[in-house]
C-alpha atoms as a PDB file:
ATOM      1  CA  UNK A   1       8.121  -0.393 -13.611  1.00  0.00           C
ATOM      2  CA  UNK A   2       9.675   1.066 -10.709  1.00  0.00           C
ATOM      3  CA  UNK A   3       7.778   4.453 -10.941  1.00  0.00           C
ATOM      4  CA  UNK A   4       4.067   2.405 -11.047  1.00  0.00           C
ATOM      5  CA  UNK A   5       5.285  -0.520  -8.481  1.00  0.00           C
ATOM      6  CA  UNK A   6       6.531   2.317  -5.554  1.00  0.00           C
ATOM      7  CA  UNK A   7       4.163   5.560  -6.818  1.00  0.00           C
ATOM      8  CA  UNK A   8       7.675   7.703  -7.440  1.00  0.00           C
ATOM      9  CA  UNK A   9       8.335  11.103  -9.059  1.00  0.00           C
ATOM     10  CA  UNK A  10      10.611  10.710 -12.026  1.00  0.00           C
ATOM     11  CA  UNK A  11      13.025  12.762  -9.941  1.00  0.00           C
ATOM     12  CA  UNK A  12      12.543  10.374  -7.322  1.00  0.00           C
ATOM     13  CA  UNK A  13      13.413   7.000 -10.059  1.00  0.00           C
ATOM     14  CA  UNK A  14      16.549   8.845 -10.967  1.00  0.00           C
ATOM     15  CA  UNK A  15      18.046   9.374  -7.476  1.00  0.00           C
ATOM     16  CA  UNK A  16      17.753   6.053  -6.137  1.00  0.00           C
ATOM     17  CA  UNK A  17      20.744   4.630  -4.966  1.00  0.00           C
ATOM     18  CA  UNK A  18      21.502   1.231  -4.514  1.00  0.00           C
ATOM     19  CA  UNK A  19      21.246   1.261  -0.587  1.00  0.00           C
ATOM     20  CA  UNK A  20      17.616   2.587  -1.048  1.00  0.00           C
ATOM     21  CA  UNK A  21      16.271  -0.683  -1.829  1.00  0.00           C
ATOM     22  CA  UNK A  22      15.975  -2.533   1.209  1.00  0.00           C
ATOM     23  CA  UNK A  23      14.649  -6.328   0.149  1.00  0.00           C
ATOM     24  CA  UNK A  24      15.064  -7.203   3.885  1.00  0.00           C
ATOM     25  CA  UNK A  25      11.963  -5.300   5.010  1.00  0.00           C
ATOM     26  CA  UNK A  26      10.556  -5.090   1.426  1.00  0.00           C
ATOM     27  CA  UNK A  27      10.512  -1.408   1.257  1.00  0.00           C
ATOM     28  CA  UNK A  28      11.669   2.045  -0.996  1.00  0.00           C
ATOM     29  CA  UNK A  29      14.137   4.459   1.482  1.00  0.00           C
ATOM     30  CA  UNK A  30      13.195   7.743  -0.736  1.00  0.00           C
ATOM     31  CA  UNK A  31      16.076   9.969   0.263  1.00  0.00           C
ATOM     32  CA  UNK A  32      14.909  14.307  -0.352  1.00  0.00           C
ATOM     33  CA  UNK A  33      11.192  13.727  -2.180  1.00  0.00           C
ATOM     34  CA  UNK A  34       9.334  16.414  -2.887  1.00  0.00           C
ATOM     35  CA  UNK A  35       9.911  19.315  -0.128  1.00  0.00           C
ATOM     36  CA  UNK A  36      13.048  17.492   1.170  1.00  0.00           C
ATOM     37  CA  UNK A  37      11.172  14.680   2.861  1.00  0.00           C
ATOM     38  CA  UNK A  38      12.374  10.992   3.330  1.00  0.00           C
ATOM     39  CA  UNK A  39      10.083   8.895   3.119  1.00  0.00           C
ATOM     40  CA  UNK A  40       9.513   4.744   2.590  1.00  0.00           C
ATOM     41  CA  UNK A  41       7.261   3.240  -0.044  1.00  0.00           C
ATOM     42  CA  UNK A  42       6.410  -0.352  -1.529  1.00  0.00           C
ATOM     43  CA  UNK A  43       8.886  -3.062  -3.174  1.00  0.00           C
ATOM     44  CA  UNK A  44       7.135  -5.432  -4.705  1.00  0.00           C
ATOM     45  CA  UNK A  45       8.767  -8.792  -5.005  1.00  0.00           C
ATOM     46  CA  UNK A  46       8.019  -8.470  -8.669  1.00  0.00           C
ATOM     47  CA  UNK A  47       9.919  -5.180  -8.569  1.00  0.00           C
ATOM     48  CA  UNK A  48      12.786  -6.720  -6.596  1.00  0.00           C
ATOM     49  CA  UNK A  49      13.072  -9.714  -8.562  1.00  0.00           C
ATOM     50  CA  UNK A  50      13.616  -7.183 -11.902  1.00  0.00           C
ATOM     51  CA  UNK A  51      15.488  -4.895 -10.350  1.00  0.00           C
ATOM     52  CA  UNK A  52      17.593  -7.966  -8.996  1.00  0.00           C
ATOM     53  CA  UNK A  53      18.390  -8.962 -12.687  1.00  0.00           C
ATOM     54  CA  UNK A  54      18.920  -5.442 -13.930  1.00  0.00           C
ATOM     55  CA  UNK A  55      21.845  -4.879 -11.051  1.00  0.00           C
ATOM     56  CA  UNK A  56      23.176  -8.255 -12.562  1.00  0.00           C
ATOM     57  CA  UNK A  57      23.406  -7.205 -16.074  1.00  0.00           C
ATOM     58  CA  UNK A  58      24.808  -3.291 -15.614  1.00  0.00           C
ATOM     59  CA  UNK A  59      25.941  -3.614 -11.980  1.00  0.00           C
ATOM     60  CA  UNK A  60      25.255  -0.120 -11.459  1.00  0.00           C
ATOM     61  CA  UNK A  61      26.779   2.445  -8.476  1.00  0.00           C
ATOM     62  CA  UNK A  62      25.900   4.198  -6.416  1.00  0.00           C
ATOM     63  CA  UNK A  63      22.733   4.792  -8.307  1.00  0.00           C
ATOM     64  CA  UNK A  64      20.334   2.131  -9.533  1.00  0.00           C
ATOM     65  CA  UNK A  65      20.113   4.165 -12.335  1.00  0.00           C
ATOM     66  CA  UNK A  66      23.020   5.983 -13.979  1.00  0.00           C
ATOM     67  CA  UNK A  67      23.544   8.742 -16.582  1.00  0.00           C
ATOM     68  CA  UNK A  68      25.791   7.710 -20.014  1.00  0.00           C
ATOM     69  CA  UNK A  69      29.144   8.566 -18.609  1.00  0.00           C
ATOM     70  CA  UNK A  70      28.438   6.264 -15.943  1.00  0.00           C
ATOM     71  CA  UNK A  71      29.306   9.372 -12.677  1.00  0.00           C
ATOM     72  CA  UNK A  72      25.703  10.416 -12.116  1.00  0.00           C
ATOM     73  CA  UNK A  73      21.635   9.661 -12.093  1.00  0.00           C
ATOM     74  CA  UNK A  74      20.338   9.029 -14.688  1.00  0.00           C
ATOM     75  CA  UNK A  75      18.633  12.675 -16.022  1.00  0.00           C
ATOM     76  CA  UNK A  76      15.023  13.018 -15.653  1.00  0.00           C
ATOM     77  CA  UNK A  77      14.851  14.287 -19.266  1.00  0.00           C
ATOM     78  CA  UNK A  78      16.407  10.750 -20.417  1.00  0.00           C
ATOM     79  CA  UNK A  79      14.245   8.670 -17.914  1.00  0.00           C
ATOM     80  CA  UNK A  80      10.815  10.813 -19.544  1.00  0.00           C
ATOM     81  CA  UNK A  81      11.710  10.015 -23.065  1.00  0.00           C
ATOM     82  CA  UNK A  82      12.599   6.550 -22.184  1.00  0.00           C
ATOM     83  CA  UNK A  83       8.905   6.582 -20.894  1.00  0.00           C
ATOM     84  CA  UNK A  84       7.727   8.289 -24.044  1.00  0.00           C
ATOM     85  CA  UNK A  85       9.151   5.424 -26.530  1.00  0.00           C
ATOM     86  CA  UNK A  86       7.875   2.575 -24.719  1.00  0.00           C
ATOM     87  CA  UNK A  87       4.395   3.746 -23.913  1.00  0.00           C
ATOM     88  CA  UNK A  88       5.023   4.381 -28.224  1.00  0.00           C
ATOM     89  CA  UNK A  89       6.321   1.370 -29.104  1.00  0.00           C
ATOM     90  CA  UNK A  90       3.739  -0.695 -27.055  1.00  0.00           C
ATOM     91  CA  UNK A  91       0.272   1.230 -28.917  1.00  0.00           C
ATOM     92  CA  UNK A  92      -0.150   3.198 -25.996  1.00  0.00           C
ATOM     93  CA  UNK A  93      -2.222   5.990 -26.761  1.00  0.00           C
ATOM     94  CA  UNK A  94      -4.036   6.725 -23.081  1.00  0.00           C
ATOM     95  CA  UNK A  95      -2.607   8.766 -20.472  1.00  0.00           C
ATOM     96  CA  UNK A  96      -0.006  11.141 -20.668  1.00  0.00           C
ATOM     97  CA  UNK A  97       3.287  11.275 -19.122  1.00  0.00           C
ATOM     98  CA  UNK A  98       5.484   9.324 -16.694  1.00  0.00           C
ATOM     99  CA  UNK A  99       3.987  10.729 -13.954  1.00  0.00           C
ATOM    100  CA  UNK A 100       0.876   9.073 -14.684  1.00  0.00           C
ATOM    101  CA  UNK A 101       2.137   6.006 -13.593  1.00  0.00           C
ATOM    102  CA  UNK A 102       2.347   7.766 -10.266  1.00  0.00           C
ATOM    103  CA  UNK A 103      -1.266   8.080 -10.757  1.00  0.00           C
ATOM    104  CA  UNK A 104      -1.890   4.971 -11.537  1.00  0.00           C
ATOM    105  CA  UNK A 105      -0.033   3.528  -8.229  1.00  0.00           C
ATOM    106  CA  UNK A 106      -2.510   5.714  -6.233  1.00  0.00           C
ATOM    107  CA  UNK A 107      -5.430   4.918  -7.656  1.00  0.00           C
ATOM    108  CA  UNK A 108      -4.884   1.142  -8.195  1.00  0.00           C
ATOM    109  CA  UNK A 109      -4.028   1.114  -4.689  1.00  0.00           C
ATOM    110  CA  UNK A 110      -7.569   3.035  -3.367  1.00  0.00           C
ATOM    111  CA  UNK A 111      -9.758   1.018  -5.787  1.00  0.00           C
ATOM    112  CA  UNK A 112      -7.281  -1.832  -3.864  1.00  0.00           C
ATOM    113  CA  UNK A 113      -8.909  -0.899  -0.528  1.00  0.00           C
ATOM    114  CA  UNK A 114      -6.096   1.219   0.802  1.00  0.00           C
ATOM    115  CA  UNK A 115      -6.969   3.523   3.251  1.00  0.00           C
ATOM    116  CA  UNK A 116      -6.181   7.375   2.144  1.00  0.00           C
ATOM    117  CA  UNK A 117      -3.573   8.038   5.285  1.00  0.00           C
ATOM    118  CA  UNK A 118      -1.919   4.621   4.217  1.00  0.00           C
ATOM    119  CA  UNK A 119      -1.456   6.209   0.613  1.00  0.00           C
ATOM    120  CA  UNK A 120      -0.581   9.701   1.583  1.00  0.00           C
ATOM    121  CA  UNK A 121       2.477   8.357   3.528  1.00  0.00           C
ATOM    122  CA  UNK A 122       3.365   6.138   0.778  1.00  0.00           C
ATOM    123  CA  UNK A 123       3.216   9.057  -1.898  1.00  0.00           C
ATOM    124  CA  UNK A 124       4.715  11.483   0.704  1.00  0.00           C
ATOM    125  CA  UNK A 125       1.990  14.017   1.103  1.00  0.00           C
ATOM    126  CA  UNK A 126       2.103  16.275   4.130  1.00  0.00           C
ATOM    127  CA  UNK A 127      -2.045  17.110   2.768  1.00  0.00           C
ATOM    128  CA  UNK A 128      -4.450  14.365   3.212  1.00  0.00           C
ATOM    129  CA  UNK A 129      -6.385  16.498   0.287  1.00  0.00           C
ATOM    130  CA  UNK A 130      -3.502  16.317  -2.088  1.00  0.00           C
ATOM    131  CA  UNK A 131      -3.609  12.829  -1.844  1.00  0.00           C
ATOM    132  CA  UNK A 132      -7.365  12.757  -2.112  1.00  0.00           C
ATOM    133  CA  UNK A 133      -6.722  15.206  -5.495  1.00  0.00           C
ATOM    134  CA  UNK A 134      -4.322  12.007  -7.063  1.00  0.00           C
ATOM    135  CA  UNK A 135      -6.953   9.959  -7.307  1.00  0.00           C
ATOM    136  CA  UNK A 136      -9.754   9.018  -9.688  1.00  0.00           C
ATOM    137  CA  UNK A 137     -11.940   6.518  -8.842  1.00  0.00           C
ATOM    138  CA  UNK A 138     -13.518   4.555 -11.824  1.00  0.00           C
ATOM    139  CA  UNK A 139     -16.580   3.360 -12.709  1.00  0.00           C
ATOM    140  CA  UNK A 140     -14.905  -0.165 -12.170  1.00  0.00           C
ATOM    141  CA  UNK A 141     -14.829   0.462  -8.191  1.00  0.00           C
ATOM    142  CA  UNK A 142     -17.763   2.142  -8.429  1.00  0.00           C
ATOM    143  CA  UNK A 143     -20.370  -0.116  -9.727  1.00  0.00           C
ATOM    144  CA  UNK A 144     -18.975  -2.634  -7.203  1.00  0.00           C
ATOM    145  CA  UNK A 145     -19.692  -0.366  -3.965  1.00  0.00           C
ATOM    146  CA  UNK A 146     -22.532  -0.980  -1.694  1.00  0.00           C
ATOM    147  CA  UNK A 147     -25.449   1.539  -0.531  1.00  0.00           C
ATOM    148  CA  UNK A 148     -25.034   1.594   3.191  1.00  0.00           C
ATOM    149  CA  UNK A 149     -28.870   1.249   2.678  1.00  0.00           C
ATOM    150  CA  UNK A 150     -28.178  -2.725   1.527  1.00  0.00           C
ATOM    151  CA  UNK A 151     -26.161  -3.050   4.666  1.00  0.00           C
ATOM    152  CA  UNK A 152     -28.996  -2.559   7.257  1.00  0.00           C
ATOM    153  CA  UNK A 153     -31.532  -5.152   7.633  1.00  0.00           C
ATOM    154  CA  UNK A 154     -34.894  -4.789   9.924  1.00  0.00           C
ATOM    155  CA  UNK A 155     -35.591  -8.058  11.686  1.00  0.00           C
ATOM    156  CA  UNK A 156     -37.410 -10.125   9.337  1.00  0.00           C
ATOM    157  CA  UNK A 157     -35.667  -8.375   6.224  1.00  0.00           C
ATOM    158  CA  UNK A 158     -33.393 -11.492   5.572  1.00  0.00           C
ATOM    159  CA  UNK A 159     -35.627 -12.977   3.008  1.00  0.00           C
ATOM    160  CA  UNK A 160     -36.740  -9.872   1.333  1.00  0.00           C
ATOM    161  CA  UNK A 161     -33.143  -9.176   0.586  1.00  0.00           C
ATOM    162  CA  UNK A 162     -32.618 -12.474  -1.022  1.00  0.00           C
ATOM    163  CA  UNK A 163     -35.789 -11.222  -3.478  1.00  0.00           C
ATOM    164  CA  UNK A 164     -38.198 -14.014  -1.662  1.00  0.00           C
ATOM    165  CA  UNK A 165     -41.732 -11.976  -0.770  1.00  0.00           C
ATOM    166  CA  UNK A 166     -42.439 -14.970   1.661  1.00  0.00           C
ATOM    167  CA  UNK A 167     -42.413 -13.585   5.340  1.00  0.00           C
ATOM    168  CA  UNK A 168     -39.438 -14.756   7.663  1.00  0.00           C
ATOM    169  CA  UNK A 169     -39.910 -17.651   9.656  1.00  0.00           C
ATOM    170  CA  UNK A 170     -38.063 -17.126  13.159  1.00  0.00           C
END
């Protein structure tokens, strides 16, 4: 949940530290991403409100997620397979592994009408076309976008856009 509802790397999920979640301002502080980078991404209130009642049950720290001994992250090996048994026990068969949730976040969030620099900071890309490489727009959005052709009208074109041959009256 926390990889789809803030677009994180596994290594990402398993480095977050308490502190990072900042309910306050409703935001994600990732600490060293991907090339080092901090960076800020989405909290959900859904996502806060479970995370709320996870730190309630384990009361976990420093990080929100921690390894068996209870001194470390939880590995990204364990958080994958973790991954692998849901997706399993709930008759997933699409997609493939947890970074496609990742995947998911991005695209969700274009078809969504986020704007591609909004998503690149969110997913931490220093390209704008590695962000434009995440994502795979469906058929869904597809079918639903307009030819800028439909957007003009000629004066007088009102009715014939409506499908009525009978000439505009001004």
């Amino acid at each position: 949940m926390t990889c789809y509802g803030a677009g994180l790397r596994v290594s990402e999920l398993v480095h977050l530290q308490l502190d990072d979640i900042h309910s306050q301002r409703m935001l994600i502080h990732v600490r060293a991403g991907k090339g080092n980078k901090d960076r800020y991404t989405l909290l959900s209130p859904r996502l806060l409100s479970e995370l709320r009642s996870y730190w309630r049950t384990y009361r976990p720290r420093p990080w929100l997620f921690v390894n068996r001994a209870g001194n470390g992250p939880l590995p990204t090996a364990t958080a994958q397979k973790v991954f692998y048994l849901l997706k399993q026990r709930a008759g997933i068969t699409r997609g493939h592994g947890i970074h496609s949730l990742r995947h998911s976040f991005a695209s969700h969030l274009l078809e969504a009408g986020v704007d591609l620099p909004t998503l690149q900071r969110l997913l931490g890309h220093t390209s704008l076309a590695t962000t434009a490489k995440y994502l795979h727009v469906t058929s869904k959005h597809l079918g639903s976008v307009r030819s800028p052709l439909d957007l003009l009208r000629m004066p007088g074109e009102e009715d014939i856009a409506k499908g009525d041959d009978a000439p505009a009256q001004e």
